[in-house]
Protein backbone atom coordinates (compact mmCIF):
# COMPACT_ATOMS: atom_id res chain seq x y z
CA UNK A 1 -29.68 -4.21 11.83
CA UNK A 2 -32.14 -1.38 10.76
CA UNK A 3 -31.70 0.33 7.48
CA UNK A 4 -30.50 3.69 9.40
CA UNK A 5 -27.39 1.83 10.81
CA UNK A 6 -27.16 0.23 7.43
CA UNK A 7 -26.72 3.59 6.24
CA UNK A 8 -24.42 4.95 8.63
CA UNK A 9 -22.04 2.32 8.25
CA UNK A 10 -21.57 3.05 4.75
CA UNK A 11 -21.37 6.37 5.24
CA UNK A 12 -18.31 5.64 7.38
CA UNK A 13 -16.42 3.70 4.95
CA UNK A 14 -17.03 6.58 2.67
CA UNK A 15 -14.78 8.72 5.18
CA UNK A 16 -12.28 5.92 6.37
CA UNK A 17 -11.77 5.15 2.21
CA UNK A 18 -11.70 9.10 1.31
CA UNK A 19 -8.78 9.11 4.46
CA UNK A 20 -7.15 6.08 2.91
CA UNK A 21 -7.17 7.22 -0.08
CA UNK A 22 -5.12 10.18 0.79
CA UNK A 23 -2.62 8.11 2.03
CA UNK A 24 -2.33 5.83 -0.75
CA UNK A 25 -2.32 8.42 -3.25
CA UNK A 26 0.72 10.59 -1.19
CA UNK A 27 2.92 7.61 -2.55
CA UNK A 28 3.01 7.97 -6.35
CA UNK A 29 1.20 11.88 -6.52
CA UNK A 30 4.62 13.48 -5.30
CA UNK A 31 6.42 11.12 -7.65
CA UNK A 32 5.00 12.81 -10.54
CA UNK A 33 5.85 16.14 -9.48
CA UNK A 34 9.54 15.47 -8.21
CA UNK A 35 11.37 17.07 -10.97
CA UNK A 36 9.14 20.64 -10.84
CA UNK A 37 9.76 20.54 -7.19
CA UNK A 38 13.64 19.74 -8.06
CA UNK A 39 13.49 22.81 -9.91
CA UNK A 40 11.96 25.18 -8.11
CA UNK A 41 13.17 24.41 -4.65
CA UNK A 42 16.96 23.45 -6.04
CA UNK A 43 17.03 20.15 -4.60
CA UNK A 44 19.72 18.16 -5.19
CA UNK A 45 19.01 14.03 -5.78
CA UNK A 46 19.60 13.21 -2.89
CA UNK A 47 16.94 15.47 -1.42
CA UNK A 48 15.01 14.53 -3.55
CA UNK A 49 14.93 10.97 -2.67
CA UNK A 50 14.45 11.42 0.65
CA UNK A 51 11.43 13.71 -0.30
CA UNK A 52 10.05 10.69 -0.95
CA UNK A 53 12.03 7.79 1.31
CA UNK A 54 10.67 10.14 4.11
CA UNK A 55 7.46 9.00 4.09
CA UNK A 56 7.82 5.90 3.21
CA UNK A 57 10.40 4.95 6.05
CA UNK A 58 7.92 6.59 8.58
CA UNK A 59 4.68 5.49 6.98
CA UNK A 60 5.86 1.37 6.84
CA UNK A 61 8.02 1.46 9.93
CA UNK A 62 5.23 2.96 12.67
CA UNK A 63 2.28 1.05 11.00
CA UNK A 64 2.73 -2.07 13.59
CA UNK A 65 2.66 0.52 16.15
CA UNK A 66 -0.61 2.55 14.88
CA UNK A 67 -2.28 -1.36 14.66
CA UNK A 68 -1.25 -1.87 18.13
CA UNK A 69 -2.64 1.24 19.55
CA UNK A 70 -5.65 1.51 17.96
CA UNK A 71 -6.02 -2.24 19.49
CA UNK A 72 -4.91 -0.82 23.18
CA UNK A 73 -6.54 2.58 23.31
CA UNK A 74 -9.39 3.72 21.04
CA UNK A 75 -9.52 3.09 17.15
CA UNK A 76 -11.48 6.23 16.58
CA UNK A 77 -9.05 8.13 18.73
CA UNK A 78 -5.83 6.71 16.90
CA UNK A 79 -7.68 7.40 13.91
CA UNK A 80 -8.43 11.47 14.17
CA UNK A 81 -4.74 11.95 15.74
CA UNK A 82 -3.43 10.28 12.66
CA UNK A 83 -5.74 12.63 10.52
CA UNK A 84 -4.52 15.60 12.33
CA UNK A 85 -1.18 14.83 11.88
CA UNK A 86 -1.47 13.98 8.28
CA UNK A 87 -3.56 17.09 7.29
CA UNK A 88 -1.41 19.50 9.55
CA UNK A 89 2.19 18.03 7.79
CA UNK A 90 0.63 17.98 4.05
CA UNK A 91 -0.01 21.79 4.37
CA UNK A 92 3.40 22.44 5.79
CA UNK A 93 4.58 20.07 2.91
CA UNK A 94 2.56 22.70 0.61
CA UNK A 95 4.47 25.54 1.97
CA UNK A 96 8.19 24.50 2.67
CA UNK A 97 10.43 26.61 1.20
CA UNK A 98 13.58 24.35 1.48
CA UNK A 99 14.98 20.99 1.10
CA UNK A 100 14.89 20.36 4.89
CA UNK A 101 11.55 22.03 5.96
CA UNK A 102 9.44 19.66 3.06
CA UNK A 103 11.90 16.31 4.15
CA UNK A 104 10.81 17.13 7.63
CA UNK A 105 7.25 17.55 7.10
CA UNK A 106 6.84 14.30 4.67
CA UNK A 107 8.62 12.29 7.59
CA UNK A 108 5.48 14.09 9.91
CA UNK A 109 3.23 12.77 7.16
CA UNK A 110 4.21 9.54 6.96
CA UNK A 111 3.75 9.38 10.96
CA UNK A 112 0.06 10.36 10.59
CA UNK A 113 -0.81 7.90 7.83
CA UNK A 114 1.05 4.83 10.22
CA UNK A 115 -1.24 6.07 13.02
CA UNK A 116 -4.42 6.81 10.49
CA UNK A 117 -4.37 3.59 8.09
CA UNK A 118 -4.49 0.71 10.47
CA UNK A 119 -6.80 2.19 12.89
CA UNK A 120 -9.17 2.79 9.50
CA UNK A 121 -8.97 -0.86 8.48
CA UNK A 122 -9.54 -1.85 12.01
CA UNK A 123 -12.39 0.38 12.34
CA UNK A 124 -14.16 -1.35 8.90
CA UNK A 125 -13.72 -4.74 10.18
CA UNK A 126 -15.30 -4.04 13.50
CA UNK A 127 -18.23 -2.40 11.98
CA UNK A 128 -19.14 -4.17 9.02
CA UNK A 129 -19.96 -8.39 9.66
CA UNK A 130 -20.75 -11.11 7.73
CA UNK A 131 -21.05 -10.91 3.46
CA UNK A 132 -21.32 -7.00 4.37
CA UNK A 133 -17.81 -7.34 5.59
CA UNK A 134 -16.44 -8.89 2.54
CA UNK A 135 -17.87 -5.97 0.22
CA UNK A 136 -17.08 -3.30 2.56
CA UNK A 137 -13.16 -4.79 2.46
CA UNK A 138 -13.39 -5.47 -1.45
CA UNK A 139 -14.10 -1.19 -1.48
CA UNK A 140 -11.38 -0.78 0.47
CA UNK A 141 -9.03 -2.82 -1.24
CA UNK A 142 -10.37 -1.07 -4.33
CA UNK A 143 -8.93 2.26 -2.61
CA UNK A 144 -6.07 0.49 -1.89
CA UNK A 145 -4.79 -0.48 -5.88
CA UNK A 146 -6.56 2.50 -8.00
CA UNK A 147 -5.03 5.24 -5.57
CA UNK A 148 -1.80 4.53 -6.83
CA UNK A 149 -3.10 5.20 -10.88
CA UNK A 150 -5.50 8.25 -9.82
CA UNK A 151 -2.13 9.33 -8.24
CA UNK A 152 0.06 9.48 -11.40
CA UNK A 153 -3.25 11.66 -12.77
CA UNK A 154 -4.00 14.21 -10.03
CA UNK A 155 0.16 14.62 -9.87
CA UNK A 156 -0.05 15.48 -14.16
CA UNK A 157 -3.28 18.14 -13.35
CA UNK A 158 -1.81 19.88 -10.12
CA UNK A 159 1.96 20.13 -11.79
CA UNK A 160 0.54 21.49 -15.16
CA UNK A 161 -2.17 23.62 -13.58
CA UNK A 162 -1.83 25.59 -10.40
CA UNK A 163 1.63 24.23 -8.90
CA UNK A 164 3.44 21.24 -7.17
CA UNK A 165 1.92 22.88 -3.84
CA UNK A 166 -1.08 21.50 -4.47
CA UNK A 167 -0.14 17.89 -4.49
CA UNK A 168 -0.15 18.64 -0.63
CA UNK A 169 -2.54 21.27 -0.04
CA UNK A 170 -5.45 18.73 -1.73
CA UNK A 171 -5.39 16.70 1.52
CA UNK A 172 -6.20 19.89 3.89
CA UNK A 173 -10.09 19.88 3.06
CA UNK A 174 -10.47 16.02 2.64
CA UNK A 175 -8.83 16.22 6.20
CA UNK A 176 -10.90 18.66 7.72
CA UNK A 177 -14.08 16.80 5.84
CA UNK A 178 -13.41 13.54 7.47
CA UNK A 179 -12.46 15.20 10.74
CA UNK A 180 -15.75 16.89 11.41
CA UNK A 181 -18.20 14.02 10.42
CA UNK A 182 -16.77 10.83 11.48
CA UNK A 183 -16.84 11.34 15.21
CA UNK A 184 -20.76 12.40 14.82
CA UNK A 185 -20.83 8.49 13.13
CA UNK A 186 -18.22 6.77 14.94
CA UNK A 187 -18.75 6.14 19.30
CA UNK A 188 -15.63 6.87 20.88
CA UNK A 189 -14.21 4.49 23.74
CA UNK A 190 -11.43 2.07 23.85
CA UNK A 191 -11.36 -0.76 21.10
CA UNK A 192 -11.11 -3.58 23.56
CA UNK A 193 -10.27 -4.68 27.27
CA UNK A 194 -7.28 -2.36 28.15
CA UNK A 195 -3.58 -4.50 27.57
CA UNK A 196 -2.14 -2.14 29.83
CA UNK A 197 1.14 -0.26 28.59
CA UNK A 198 2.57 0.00 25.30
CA UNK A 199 5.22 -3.11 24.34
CA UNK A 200 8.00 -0.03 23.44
CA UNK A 201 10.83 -2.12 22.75
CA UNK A 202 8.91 -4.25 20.70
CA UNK A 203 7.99 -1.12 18.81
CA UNK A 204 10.91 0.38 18.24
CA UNK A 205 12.54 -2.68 17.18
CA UNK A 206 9.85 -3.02 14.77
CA UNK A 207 10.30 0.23 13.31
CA UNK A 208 13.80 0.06 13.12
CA UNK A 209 13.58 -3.83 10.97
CA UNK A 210 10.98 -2.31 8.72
CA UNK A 211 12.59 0.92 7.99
CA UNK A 212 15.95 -0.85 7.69
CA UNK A 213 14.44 -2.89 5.15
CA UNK A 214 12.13 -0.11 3.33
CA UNK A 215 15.90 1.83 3.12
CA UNK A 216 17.42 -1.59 1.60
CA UNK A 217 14.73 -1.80 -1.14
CA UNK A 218 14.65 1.84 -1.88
CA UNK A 219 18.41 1.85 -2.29
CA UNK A 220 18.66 -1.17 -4.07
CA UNK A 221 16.63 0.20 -6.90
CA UNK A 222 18.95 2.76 -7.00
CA UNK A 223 22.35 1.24 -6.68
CA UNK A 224 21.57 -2.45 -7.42
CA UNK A 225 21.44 -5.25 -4.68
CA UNK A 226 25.18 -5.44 -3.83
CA UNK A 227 25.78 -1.71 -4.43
CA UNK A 228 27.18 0.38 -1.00
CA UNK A 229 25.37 -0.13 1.87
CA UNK A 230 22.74 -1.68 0.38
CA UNK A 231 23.71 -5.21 1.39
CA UNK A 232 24.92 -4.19 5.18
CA UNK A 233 21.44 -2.56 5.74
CA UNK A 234 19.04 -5.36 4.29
CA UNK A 235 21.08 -8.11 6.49
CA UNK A 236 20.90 -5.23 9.51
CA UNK A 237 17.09 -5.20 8.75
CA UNK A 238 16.94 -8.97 9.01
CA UNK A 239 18.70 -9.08 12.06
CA UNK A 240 16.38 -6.82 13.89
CA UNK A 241 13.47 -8.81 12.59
CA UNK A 242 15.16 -11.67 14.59
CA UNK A 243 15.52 -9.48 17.66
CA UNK A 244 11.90 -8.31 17.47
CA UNK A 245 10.69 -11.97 17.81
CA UNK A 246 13.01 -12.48 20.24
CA UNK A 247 11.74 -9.33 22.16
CA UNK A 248 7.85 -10.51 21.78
CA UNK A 249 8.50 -13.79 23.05
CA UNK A 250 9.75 -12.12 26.42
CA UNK A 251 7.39 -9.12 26.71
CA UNK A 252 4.09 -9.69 28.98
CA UNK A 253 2.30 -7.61 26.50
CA UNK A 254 3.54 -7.88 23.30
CA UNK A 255 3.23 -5.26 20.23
CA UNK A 256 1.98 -8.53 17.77
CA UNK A 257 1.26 -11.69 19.69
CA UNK A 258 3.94 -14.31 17.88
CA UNK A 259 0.46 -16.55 18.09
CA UNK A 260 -1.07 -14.27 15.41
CA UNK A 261 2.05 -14.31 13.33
CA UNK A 262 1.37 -18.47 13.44
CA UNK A 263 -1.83 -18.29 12.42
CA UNK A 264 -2.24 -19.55 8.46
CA UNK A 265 -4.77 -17.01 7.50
CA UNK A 266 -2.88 -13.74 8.48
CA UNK A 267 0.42 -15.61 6.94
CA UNK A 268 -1.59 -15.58 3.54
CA UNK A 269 -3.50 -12.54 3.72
CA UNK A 270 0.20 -10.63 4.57
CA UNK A 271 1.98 -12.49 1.80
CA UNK A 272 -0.58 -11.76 -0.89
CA UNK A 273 -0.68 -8.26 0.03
CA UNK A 274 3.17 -8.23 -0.51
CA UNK A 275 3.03 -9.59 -4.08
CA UNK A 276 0.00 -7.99 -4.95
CA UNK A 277 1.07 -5.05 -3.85
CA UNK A 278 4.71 -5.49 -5.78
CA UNK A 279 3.68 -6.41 -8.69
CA UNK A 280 0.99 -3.42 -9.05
CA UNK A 281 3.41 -0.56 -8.49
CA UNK A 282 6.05 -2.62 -10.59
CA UNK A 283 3.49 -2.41 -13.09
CA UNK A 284 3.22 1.62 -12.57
CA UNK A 285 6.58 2.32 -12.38
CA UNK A 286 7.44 0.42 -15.85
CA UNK A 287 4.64 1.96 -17.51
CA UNK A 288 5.03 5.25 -16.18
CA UNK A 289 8.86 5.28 -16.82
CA UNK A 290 8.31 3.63 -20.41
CA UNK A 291 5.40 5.96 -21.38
CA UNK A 292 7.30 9.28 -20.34
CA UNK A 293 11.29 8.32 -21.40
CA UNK A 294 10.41 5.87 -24.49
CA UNK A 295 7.30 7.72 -25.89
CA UNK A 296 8.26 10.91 -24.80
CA UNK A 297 4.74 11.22 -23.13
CA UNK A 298 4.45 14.05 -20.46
CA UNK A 299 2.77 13.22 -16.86
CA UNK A 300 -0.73 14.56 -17.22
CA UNK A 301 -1.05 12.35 -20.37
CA UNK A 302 0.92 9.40 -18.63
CA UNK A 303 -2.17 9.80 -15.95
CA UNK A 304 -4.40 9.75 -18.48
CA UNK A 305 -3.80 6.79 -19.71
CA UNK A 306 -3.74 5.52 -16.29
CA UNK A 307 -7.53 6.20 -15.44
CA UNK A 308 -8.77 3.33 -17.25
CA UNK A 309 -6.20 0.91 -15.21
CA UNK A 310 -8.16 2.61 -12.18
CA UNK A 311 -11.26 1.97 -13.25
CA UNK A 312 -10.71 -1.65 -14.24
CA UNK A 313 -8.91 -2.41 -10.74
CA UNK A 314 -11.99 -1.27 -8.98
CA UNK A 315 -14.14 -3.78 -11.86
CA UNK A 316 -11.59 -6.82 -10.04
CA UNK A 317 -12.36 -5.74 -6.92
CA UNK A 318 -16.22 -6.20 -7.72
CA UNK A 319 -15.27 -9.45 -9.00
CA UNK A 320 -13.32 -10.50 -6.63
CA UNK A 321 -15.94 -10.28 -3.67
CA UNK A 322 -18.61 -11.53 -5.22
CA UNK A 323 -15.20 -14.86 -5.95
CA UNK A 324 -13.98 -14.86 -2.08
CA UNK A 325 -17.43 -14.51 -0.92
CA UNK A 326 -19.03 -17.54 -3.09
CA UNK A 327 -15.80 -19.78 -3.52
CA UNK A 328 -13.55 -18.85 -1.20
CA UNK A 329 -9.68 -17.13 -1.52
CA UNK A 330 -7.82 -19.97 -3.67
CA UNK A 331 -9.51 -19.32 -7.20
CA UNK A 332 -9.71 -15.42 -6.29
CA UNK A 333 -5.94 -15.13 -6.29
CA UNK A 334 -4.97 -18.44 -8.45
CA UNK A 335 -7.16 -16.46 -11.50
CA UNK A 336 -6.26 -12.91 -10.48
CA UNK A 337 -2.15 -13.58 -10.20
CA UNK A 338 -3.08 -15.66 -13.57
CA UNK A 339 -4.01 -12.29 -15.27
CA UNK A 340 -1.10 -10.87 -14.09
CA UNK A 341 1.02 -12.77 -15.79
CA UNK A 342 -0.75 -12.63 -18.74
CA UNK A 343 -1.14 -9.17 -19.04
CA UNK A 344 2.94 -8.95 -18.21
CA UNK A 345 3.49 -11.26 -21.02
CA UNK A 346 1.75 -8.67 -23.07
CA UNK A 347 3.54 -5.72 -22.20
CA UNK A 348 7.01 -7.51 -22.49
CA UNK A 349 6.42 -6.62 -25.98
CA UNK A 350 6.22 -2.91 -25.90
CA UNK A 351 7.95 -1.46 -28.85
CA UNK A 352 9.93 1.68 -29.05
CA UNK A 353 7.75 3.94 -30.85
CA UNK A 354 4.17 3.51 -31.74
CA UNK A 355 0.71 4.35 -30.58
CA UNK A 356 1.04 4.64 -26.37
CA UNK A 357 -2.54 3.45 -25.61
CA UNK A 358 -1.87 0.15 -27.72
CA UNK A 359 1.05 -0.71 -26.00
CA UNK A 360 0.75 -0.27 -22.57
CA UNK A 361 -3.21 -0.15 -22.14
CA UNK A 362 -3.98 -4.13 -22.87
CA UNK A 363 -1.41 -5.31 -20.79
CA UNK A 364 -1.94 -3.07 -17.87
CA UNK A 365 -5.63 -3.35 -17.77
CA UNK A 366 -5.45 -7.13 -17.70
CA UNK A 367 -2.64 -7.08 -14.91
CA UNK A 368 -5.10 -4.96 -13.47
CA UNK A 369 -8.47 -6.85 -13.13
CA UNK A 370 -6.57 -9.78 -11.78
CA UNK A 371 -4.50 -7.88 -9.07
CA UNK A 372 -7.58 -6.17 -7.87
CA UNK A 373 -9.18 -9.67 -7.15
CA UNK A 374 -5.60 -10.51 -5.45
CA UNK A 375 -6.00 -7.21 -3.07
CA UNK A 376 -9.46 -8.39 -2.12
CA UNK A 377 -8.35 -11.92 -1.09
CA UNK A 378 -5.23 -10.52 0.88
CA UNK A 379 -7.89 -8.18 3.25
CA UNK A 380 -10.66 -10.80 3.06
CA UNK A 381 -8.36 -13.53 4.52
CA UNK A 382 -6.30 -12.37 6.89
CA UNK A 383 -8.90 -9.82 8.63
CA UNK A 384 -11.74 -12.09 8.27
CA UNK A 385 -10.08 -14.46 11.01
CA UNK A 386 -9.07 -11.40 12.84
CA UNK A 387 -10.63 -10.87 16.66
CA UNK A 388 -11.78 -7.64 17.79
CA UNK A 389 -9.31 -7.27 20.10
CA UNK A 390 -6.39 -7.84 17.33
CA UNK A 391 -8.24 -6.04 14.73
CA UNK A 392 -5.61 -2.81 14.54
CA UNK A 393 -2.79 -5.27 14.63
CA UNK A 394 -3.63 -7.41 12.07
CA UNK A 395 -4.28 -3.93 9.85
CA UNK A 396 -1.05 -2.86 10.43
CA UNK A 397 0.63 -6.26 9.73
CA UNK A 398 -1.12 -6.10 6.30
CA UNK A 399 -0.54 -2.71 5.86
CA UNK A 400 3.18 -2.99 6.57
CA UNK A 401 3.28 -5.97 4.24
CA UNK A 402 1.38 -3.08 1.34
CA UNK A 403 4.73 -0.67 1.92
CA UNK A 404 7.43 -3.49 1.85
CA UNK A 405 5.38 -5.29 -1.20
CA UNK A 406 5.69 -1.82 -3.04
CA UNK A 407 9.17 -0.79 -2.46
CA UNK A 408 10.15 -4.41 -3.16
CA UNK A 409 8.33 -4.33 -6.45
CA UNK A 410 9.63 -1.23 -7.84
CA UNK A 411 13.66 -2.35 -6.32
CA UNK A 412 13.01 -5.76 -8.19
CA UNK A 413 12.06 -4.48 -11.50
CA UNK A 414 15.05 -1.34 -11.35
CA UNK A 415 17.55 -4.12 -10.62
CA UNK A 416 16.27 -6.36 -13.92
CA UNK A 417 16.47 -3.23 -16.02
CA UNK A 418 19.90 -2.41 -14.71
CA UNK A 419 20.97 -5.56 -15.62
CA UNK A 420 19.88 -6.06 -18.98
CA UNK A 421 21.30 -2.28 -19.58
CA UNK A 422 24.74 -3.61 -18.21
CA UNK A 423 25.09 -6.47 -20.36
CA UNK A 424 24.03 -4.37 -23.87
CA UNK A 425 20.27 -4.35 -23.83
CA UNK A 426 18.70 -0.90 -25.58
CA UNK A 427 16.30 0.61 -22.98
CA UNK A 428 13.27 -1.19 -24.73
CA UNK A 429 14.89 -4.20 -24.15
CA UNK A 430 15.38 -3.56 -20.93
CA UNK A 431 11.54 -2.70 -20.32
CA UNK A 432 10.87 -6.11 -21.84
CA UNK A 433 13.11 -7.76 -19.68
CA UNK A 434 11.21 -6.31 -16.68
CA UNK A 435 7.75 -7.18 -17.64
CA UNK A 436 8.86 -11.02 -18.20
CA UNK A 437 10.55 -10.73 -14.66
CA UNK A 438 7.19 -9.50 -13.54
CA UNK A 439 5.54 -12.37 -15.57
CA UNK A 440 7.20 -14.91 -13.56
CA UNK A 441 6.57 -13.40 -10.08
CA UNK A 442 3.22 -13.38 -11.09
CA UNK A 443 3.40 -17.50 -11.70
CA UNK A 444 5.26 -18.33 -8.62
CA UNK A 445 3.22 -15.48 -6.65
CA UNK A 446 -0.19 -17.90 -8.11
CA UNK A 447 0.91 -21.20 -7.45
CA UNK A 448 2.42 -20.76 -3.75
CA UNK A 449 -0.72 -18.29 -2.93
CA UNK A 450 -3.07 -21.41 -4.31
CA UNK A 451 -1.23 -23.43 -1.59
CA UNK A 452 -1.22 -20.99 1.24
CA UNK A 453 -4.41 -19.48 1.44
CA UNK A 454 -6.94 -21.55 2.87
CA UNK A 455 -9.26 -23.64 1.15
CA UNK A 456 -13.07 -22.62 1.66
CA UNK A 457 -15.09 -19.61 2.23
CA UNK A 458 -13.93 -16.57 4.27
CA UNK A 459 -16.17 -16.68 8.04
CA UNK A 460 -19.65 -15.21 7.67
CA UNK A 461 -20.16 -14.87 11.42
CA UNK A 462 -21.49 -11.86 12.71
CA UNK A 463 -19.25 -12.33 16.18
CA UNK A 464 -15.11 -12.39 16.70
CA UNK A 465 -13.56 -15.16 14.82
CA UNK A 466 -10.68 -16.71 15.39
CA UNK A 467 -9.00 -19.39 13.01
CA UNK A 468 -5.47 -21.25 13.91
């Protein structure tokens, strides 16, 4: 490959990352400025939840979809609609004027970003080859775990400075950016041999299990586990997961080939994205909710102390490429889930007053060097076995597994801290309680990922690969 296609490759994982990384960060910037827009647009909590649930029902439940047609039609195609529909619904976002108008417009959001995030992925995996594949994905996953702690920042500097609006309107130029060049570096055409139509049952069945679920976990942080509907929609969710197989065995063209689902490498990319992905925002949430209610710390200082943590995951990501690449997955996420649990340990101890950055900042920027090396392994293994012609779909399997790993994460953790608040704990103790629950995920996430992913060095071919 000459040194000007070198070039231009990189240049378009500059975009595709700068694109993800609006995504990601939509997830935990609007969190930070909930309670301004509470105030100024009256929402009640309810709406305000679902200022947030919005997108995240939307985002996780269409994302097998976005794989799938990315896979069927064109990647770069998929990818610009998704951008268009992103950018267009985060500057109506930025100027709703009511509870319904910015619900609507997150929901429109979290459409784009299904539809924009897997076609990305799918469009770095069929570009980059070899070693250069491995880096390109160890940037990406580095997109991936710091967006979530530059987030919790840019949400502290656009609440304190020139208004909640701009939490939104902050996408429109990175939108329009990435619109106008990547075309001029991307050929258009169709990703593959055409499948034919759309598998639409299949898809909405998907949608419905995964939102079903995302709703489950989101209201289960809420209301506990066993608390109203929570229950009757996570065993709803389960059932249509059971109906969607059912529904792919039977299709001619199916949204995710059950074959793919059977293969060992996706299995262990998806399910080290899930933990990976859970115990990071677990981490965020704690911290975030310990540093701002226990210390009495307000959000742009909260995000402050959250740059380092984004620096360091992008250090584990560095590390954990050059790991995968020489020695394979198992001591990348045996090691990195390791950390994890180490730095939990740590910040099971927080006290309740004291000096914020000693508290929180050991802990967290352990956790985080190890779970970047975890995200790396989860993209590494599972795409790195991935054909051309399955590329988008395997994205958006690992991508769903991102959401649900999230939104599991932060349910888990609300549910220990409501517990140990029930039976008498003070608040700190409930914080503590949390990070030891996190501690032991963090074990049992190591030792079953150690067994799962698959012993050796990730494919270096410069062709398709496929792996059984």
């Amino acid at each position: 490959m000459s040194q000007t296609a070198v070039r231009t490759n990189w240049w378009v994982l500059v975009l595709l990352c700068l694109a993800q990384f609006m995504v990601i960060l939509d997830v935990t910037v609007v969190n930070v400025a909930l309670p301004v827009i509470a105030t100024e647009l009256d929402l009640d909590r309810a709406a305000l939840t679902w200022v947030v649930t919005a997108y995240t029902l939307c985002f996780g439940g269409l994302m097998l979809l976005g794989g799938r047609l990315a896979d069927a039609i064109s990647r770069r195609g998929v990818f610009l609609t998704g951008l268009a529909v992103f950018t267009l619904a985060s500057l109506a976002s930025g100027l709703a004027e009511s509870a319904t108008t910015l619900v609507a417009a997150r929901a429109v959001q979290g459409v784009g970003a299904a539809l924009l995030s897997p076609a990305a992925m799918s469009i770095v995996t069929t570009t980059f080859h070899g070693p250069e594949r491995n880096r390109a994905l160890g940037v990406w996953a580095a997109i991936a775990g710091a967006g979530a702690a530059v987030g919790v920042l840019l949400g502290g500097v656009f609440t304190a400075g020139p208004g909640w609006e701009w939490v939104f309107f902050i996408n429109v130029p990175v939108g329009v950016f990435v619109a106008v060049l990547l075309p001029r570096l991307v050929p258009s055409g169709r990703s593959g041999q055409s499948r034919g139509k759309v598998d639409v049952p299949g898809a909405l069945t998907a949608m419905l299990a995964v939102g079903a679920l995302i709703y489950a976990l989101v209201r289960a942080g809420d209301t506990g586990w066993g608390g109203g509907s929570t229950p009757y929609v996570l065993a709803a969710g389960l059932v249509l997961l059971g109906v969607f197989v059912v529904v792919e065995r039977k299709v001619a063209e199916p949204l995710v080939r059950l074959e793919l689902l059977a293969r060992r490498p996706v299995v262990a990319g998806n399910l080290v994205m899930l933990a990976a992905s859970g115990l990071l925002l677990a981490n965020f949430f704690l911290n975030s909710q310990y540093l701002q209610h226990v210390l009495r710390l307000d959000a742009l200082e909260t995000g402050l102390i959250f740059l380092p943590v984004a620096l360091v995951i992008g250090v584990g990501t560095h590390i954990g490429v050059r790991v995968v690449s020489r020695f394979g997955g198992r001591p990348a996420v045996a090691v990195g889930f390791g950390l994890a649990a180490v730095g939990a340990v740590l910040l099971a101890q927080v006290p309740a007053s004291g000096n914020a950055v000693l508290a929180v900042l050991p802990g967290f920027l352990i956790s985080g060097l190890g779970l970047g090396a975890t995200f790396v392994t989860a993209t590494t293994t599972a795409m790195a076995h991935a054909g051309p012609h399955d590329a988008g779909t395997t994205s958006g399997l690992i991508n769903t597994g991102h959401e649900l790993g999230a939104t599991l994460g932060i349910a888990f953790v609300s549910t220990v801290m409501a517990l140990s608040l029930q039976s008498g704990g003070s608040p700190v103790g409930g914080f503590s309680a949390a990070f030891t629950a996190t501690a032991i995920a963090a074990v049992v996430a190591a030792v079953g990922a150690t067994l799962l992913v698959p012993a050796g060095r990730p494919p270096a071919t410069d062709g398709p690969v496929f792996a059984h």
